[in-house]
Protein backbone atom coordinates (compact mmCIF):
# COMPACT_ATOMS: atom_id res chain seq x y z
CA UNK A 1 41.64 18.04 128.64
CA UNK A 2 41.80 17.90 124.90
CA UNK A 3 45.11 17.72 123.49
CA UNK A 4 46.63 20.30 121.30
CA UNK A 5 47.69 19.47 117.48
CA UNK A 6 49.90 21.39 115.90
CA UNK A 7 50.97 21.74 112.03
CA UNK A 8 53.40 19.32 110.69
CA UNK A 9 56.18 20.74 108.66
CA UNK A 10 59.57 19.57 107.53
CA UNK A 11 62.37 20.09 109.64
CA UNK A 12 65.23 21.44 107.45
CA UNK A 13 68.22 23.96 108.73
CA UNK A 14 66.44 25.30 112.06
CA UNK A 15 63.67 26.44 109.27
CA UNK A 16 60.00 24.56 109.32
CA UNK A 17 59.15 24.30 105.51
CA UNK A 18 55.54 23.23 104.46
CA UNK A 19 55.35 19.64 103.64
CA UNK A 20 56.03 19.18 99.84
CA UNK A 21 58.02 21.84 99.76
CA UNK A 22 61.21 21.40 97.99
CA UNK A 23 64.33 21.80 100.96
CA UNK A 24 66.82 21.81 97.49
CA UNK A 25 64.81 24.88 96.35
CA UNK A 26 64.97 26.44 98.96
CA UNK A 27 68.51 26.59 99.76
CA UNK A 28 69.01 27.40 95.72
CA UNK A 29 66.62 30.49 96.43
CA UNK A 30 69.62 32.25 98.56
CA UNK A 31 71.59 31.46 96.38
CA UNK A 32 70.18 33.87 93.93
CA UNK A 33 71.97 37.07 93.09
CA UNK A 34 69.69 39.72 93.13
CA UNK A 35 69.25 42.18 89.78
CA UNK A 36 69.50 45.67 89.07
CA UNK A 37 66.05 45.38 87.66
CA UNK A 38 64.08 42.78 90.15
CA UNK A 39 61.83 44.12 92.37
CA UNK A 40 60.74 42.14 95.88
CA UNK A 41 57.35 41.61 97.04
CA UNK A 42 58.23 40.49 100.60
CA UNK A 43 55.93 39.91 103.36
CA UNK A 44 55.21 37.51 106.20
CA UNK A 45 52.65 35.43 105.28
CA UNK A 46 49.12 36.48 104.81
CA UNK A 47 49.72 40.08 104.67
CA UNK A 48 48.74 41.05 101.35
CA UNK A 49 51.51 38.97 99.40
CA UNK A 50 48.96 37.82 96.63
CA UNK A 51 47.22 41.15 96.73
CA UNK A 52 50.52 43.01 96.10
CA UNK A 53 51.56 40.35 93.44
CA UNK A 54 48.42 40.79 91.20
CA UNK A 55 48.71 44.73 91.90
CA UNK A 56 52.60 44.62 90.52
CA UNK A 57 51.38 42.24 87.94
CA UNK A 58 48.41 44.13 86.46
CA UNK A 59 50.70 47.44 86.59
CA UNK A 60 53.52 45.40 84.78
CA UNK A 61 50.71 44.29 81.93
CA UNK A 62 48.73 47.78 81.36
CA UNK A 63 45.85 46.93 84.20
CA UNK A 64 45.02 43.16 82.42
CA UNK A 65 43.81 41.17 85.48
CA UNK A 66 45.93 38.08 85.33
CA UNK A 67 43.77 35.59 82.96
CA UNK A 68 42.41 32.20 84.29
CA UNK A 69 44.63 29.80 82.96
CA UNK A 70 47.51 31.39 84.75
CA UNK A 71 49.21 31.11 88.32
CA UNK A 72 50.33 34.61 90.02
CA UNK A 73 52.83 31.95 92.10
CA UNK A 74 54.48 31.10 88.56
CA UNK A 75 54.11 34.95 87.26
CA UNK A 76 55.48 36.52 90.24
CA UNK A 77 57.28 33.04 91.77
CA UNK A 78 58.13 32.63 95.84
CA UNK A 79 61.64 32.29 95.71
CA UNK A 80 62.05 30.23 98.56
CA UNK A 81 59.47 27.61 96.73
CA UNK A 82 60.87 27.53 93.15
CA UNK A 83 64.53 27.84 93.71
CA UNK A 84 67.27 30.65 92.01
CA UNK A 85 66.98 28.59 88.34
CA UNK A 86 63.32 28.86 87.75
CA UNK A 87 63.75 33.37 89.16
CA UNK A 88 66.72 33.48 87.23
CA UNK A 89 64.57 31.51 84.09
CA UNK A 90 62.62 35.11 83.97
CA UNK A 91 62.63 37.90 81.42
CA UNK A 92 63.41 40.93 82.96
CA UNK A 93 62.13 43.05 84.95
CA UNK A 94 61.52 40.18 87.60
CA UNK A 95 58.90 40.64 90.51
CA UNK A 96 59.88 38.08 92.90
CA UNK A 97 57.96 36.75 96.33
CA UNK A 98 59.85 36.24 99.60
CA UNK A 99 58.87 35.67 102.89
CA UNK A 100 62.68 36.81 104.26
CA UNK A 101 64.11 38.52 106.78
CA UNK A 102 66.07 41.40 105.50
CA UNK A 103 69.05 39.55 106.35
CA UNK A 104 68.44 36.60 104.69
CA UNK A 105 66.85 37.97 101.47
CA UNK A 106 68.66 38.39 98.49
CA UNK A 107 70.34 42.19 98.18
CA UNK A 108 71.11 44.44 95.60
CA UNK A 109 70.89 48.28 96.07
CA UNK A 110 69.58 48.63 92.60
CA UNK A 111 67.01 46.01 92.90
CA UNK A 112 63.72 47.23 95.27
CA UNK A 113 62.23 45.97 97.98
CA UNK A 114 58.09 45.93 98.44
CA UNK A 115 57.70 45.32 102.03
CA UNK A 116 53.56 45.29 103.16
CA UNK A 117 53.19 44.71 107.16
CA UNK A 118 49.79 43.81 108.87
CA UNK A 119 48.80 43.66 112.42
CA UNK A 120 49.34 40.93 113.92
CA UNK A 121 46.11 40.10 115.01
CA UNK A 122 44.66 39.53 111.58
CA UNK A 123 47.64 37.93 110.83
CA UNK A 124 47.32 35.29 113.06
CA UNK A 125 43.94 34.93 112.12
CA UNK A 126 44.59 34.60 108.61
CA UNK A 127 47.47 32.40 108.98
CA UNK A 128 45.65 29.62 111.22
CA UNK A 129 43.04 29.85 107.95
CA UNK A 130 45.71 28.98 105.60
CA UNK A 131 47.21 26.37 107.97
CA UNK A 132 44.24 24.51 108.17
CA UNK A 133 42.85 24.56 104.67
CA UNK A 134 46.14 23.69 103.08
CA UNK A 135 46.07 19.78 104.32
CA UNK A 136 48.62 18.44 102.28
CA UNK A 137 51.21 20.85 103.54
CA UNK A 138 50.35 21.16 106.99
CA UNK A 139 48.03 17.93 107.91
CA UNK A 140 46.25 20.06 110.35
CA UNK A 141 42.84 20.08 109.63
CA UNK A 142 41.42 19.10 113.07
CA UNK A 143 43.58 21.80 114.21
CA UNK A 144 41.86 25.01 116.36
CA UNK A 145 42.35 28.46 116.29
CA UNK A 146 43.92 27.90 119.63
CA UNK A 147 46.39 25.08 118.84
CA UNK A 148 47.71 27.51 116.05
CA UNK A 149 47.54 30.82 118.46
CA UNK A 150 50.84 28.91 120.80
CA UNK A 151 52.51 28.10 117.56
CA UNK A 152 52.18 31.45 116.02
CA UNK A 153 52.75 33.56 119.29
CA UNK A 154 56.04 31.24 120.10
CA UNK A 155 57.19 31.76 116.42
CA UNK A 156 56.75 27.87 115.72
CA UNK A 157 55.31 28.26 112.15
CA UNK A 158 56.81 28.26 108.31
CA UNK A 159 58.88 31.29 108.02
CA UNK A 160 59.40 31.73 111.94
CA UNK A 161 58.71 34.46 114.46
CA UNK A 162 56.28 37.42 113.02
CA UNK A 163 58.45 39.82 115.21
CA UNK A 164 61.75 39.21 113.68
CA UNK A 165 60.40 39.45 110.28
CA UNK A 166 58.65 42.89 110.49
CA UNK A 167 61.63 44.40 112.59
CA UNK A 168 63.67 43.29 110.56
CA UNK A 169 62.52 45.23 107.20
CA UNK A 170 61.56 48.39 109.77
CA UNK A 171 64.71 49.54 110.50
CA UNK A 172 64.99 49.44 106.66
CA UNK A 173 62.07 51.40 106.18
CA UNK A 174 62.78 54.51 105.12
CA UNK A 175 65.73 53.24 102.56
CA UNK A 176 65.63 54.81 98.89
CA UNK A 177 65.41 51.35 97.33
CA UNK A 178 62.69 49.75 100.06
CA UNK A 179 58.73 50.60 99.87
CA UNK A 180 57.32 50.24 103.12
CA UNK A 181 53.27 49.79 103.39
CA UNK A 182 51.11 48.44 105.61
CA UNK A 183 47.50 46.70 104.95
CA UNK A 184 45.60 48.50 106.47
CA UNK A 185 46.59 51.60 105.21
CA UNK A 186 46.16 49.59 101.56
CA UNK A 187 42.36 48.38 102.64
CA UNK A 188 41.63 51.96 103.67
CA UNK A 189 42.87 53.85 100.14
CA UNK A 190 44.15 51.13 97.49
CA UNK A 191 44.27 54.22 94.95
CA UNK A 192 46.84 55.99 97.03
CA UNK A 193 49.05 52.83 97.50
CA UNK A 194 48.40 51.69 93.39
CA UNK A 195 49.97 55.09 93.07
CA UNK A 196 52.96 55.16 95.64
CA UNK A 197 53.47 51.73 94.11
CA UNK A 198 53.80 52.84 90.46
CA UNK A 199 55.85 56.12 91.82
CA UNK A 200 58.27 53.24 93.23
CA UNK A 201 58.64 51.29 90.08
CA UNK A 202 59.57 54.33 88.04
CA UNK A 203 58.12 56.74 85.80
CA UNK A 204 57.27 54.14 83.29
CA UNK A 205 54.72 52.86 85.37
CA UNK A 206 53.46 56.38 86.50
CA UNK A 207 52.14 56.65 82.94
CA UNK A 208 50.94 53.69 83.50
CA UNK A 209 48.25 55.05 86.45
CA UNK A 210 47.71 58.54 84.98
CA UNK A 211 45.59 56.35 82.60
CA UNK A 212 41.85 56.77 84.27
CA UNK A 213 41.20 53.61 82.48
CA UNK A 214 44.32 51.55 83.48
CA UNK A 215 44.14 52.62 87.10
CA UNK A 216 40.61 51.72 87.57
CA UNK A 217 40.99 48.47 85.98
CA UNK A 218 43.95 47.97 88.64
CA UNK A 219 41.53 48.59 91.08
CA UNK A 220 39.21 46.97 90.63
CA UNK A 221 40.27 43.88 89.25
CA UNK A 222 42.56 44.05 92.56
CA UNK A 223 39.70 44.71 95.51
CA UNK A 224 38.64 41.97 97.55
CA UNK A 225 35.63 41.02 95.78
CA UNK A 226 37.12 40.28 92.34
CA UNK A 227 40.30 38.51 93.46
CA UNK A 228 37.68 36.21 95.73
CA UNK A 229 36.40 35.08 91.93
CA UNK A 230 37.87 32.13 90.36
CA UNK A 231 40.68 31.51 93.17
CA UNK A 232 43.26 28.58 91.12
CA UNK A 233 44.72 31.56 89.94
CA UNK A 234 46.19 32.34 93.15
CA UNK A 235 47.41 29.22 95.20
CA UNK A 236 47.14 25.11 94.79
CA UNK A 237 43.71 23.77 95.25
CA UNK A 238 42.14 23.40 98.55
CA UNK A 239 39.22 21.31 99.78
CA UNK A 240 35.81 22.23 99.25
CA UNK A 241 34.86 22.22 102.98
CA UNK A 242 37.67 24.32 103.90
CA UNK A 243 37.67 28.00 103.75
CA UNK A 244 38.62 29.81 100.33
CA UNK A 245 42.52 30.66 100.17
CA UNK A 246 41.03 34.30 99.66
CA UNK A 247 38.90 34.63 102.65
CA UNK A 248 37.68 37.73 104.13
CA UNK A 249 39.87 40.45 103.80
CA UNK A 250 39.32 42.84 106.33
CA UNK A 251 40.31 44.98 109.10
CA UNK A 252 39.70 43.61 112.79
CA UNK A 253 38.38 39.83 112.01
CA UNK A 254 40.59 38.76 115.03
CA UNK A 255 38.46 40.27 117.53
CA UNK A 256 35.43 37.15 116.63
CA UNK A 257 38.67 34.54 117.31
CA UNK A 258 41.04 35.96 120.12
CA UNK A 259 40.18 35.34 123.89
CA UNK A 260 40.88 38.04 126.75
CA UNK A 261 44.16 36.21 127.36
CA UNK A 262 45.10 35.56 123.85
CA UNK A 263 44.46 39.40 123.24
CA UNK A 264 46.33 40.23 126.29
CA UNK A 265 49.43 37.93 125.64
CA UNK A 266 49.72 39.28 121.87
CA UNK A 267 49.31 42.85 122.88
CA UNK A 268 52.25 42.50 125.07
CA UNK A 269 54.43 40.88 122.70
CA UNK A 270 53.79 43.41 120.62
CA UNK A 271 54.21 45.95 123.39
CA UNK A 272 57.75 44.83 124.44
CA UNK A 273 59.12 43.84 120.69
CA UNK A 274 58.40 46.69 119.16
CA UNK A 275 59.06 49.10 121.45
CA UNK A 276 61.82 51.96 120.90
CA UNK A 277 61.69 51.04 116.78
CA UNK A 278 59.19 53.02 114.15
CA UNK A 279 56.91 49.55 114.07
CA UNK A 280 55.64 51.01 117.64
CA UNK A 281 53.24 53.10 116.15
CA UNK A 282 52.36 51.47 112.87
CA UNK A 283 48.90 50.25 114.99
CA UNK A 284 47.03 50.61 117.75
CA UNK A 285 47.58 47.97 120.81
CA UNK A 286 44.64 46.37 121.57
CA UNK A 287 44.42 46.61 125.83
């Protein structure tokens, strides 16, 4: 029987930290003291962070698509990456990316909190994607879809169990200073959530998408077909055989990777985590 391989990581405070990242950063990033004027894009991973960080960043420059030369990770930085000096290092207003748990992620009740949840399905999907593409922080390569499923489902990834992140922000939900949104909902009408988005900001912002021109520019210098164009704007380079750090995009991929059992396993984690909170209904349970 074929032995499983699983990502490699660095070890540091009960936390598993891509390789190369900076464990000194890290800590310094909750150390930061959140401001009246940042706003958080906070996800777990591959749920529409860098989708949400070029929408905030197009609003925040009158619907200019962020130009080549430039990074979205150095525009809109990942705390937990860069440390509190390089956030702090920002002109205000700050848009800052977490991967937190509400607990853990800097607070202010004047600052706001983005919060975009996918299903976890896709999630996985997406995640093993990144896993494997990104060698030099995860050496896993040779890895399977099924190596990574037992990581993911057991919570034995960067940025920990799926469960306890998303629960963690739902039972926030519906707080004045916390925008809660979900993918899918964002695939199906990105006008709708350009506009609750801008609503959130404030009113500056609102003018902002009442211009035909701006708005359309937002979207469509936002959908999945331009951000697949000219990807070193939106994460460190990855090999050429691997897949593209922008992959697919869509809605129900995980049904061409997920066994019976793997289908039946996640469905009932799902089942029994969420049950009795407001994430019960945010999608329906595969059987």
């Amino acid at each position: 029987m074929k032995q499983s391989i699983k990502p490699s990581y660095t070890l540091h405070k009960n936390f598993r930290l891509p390789m190369g990242f900076s464990p000194e950063n890290f800590d310094s990033g909750f150390t930061y003291q959140a401001q009246a004027r940042d706003t958080f894009i906070v996800t777990y991973p591959k749920c529409g962070t860098t989708w949400t960080q070029h929408i905030v960043w197009m609003l925040s420059h009158d619907g200019k698509p962020l130009p080549l030369d430039k990074n979205i990770n150095l525009e809109v930085p990942h705390l937990e990456e860069v440390g509190s000096d390089f956030v702090k290092s920002l002109s205000e207003p700050r848009f800052i990316k977490t991967h937190l748990t509400y607990d853990l992620n800097p607070y202010n009740p004047d600052s706001k909190y983005i919060y975009i949840a996918r299903n976890p399905f896709d999630c996985a999907v997406s995640f093993y994607y990144h896993t494997q593409g990104f060698i030099k922080h995860y050496d896993f390569a040779e890895g399977t879809f099924d190596d990574f499923f037992e990581c993911f489902i057991n919570g034995e990834v960067d940025c920990g169990d799926y469960f306890d992140n998303l629960l963690s922000w739902v039972q926030h939900k519906n707080d004045q200073n916390v925008l809660f949104l979900t993918y899918e909902s964002m695939k199906n009408n990105p006008k709708i959530n350009i506009i609750a988005i801008a609503k959130f900001l404030g009113d500056n912002y609102v003018e902002k998408v009442q211009n035909t021109q701006i708005l359309e520019s937002i979207l469509h210098h936002t959908s999945f077909t331009s951000m697949s164009q000219n990807q070193s704007r939106w994460s460190s380079q990855r090999p050429p055989n691997m897949t593209p750090f922008i992959r697919k995009g869509k809605v129900g991929d995980w049904k061409s990777h997920f066994s019976v059992s793997q289908t039946q396993r996640l469905s009932q984690k799902l089942r029994m985590r969420t049950a009795g909170t407001e994430a019960e209904n945010l999608w329906q349970i595969p059987e």
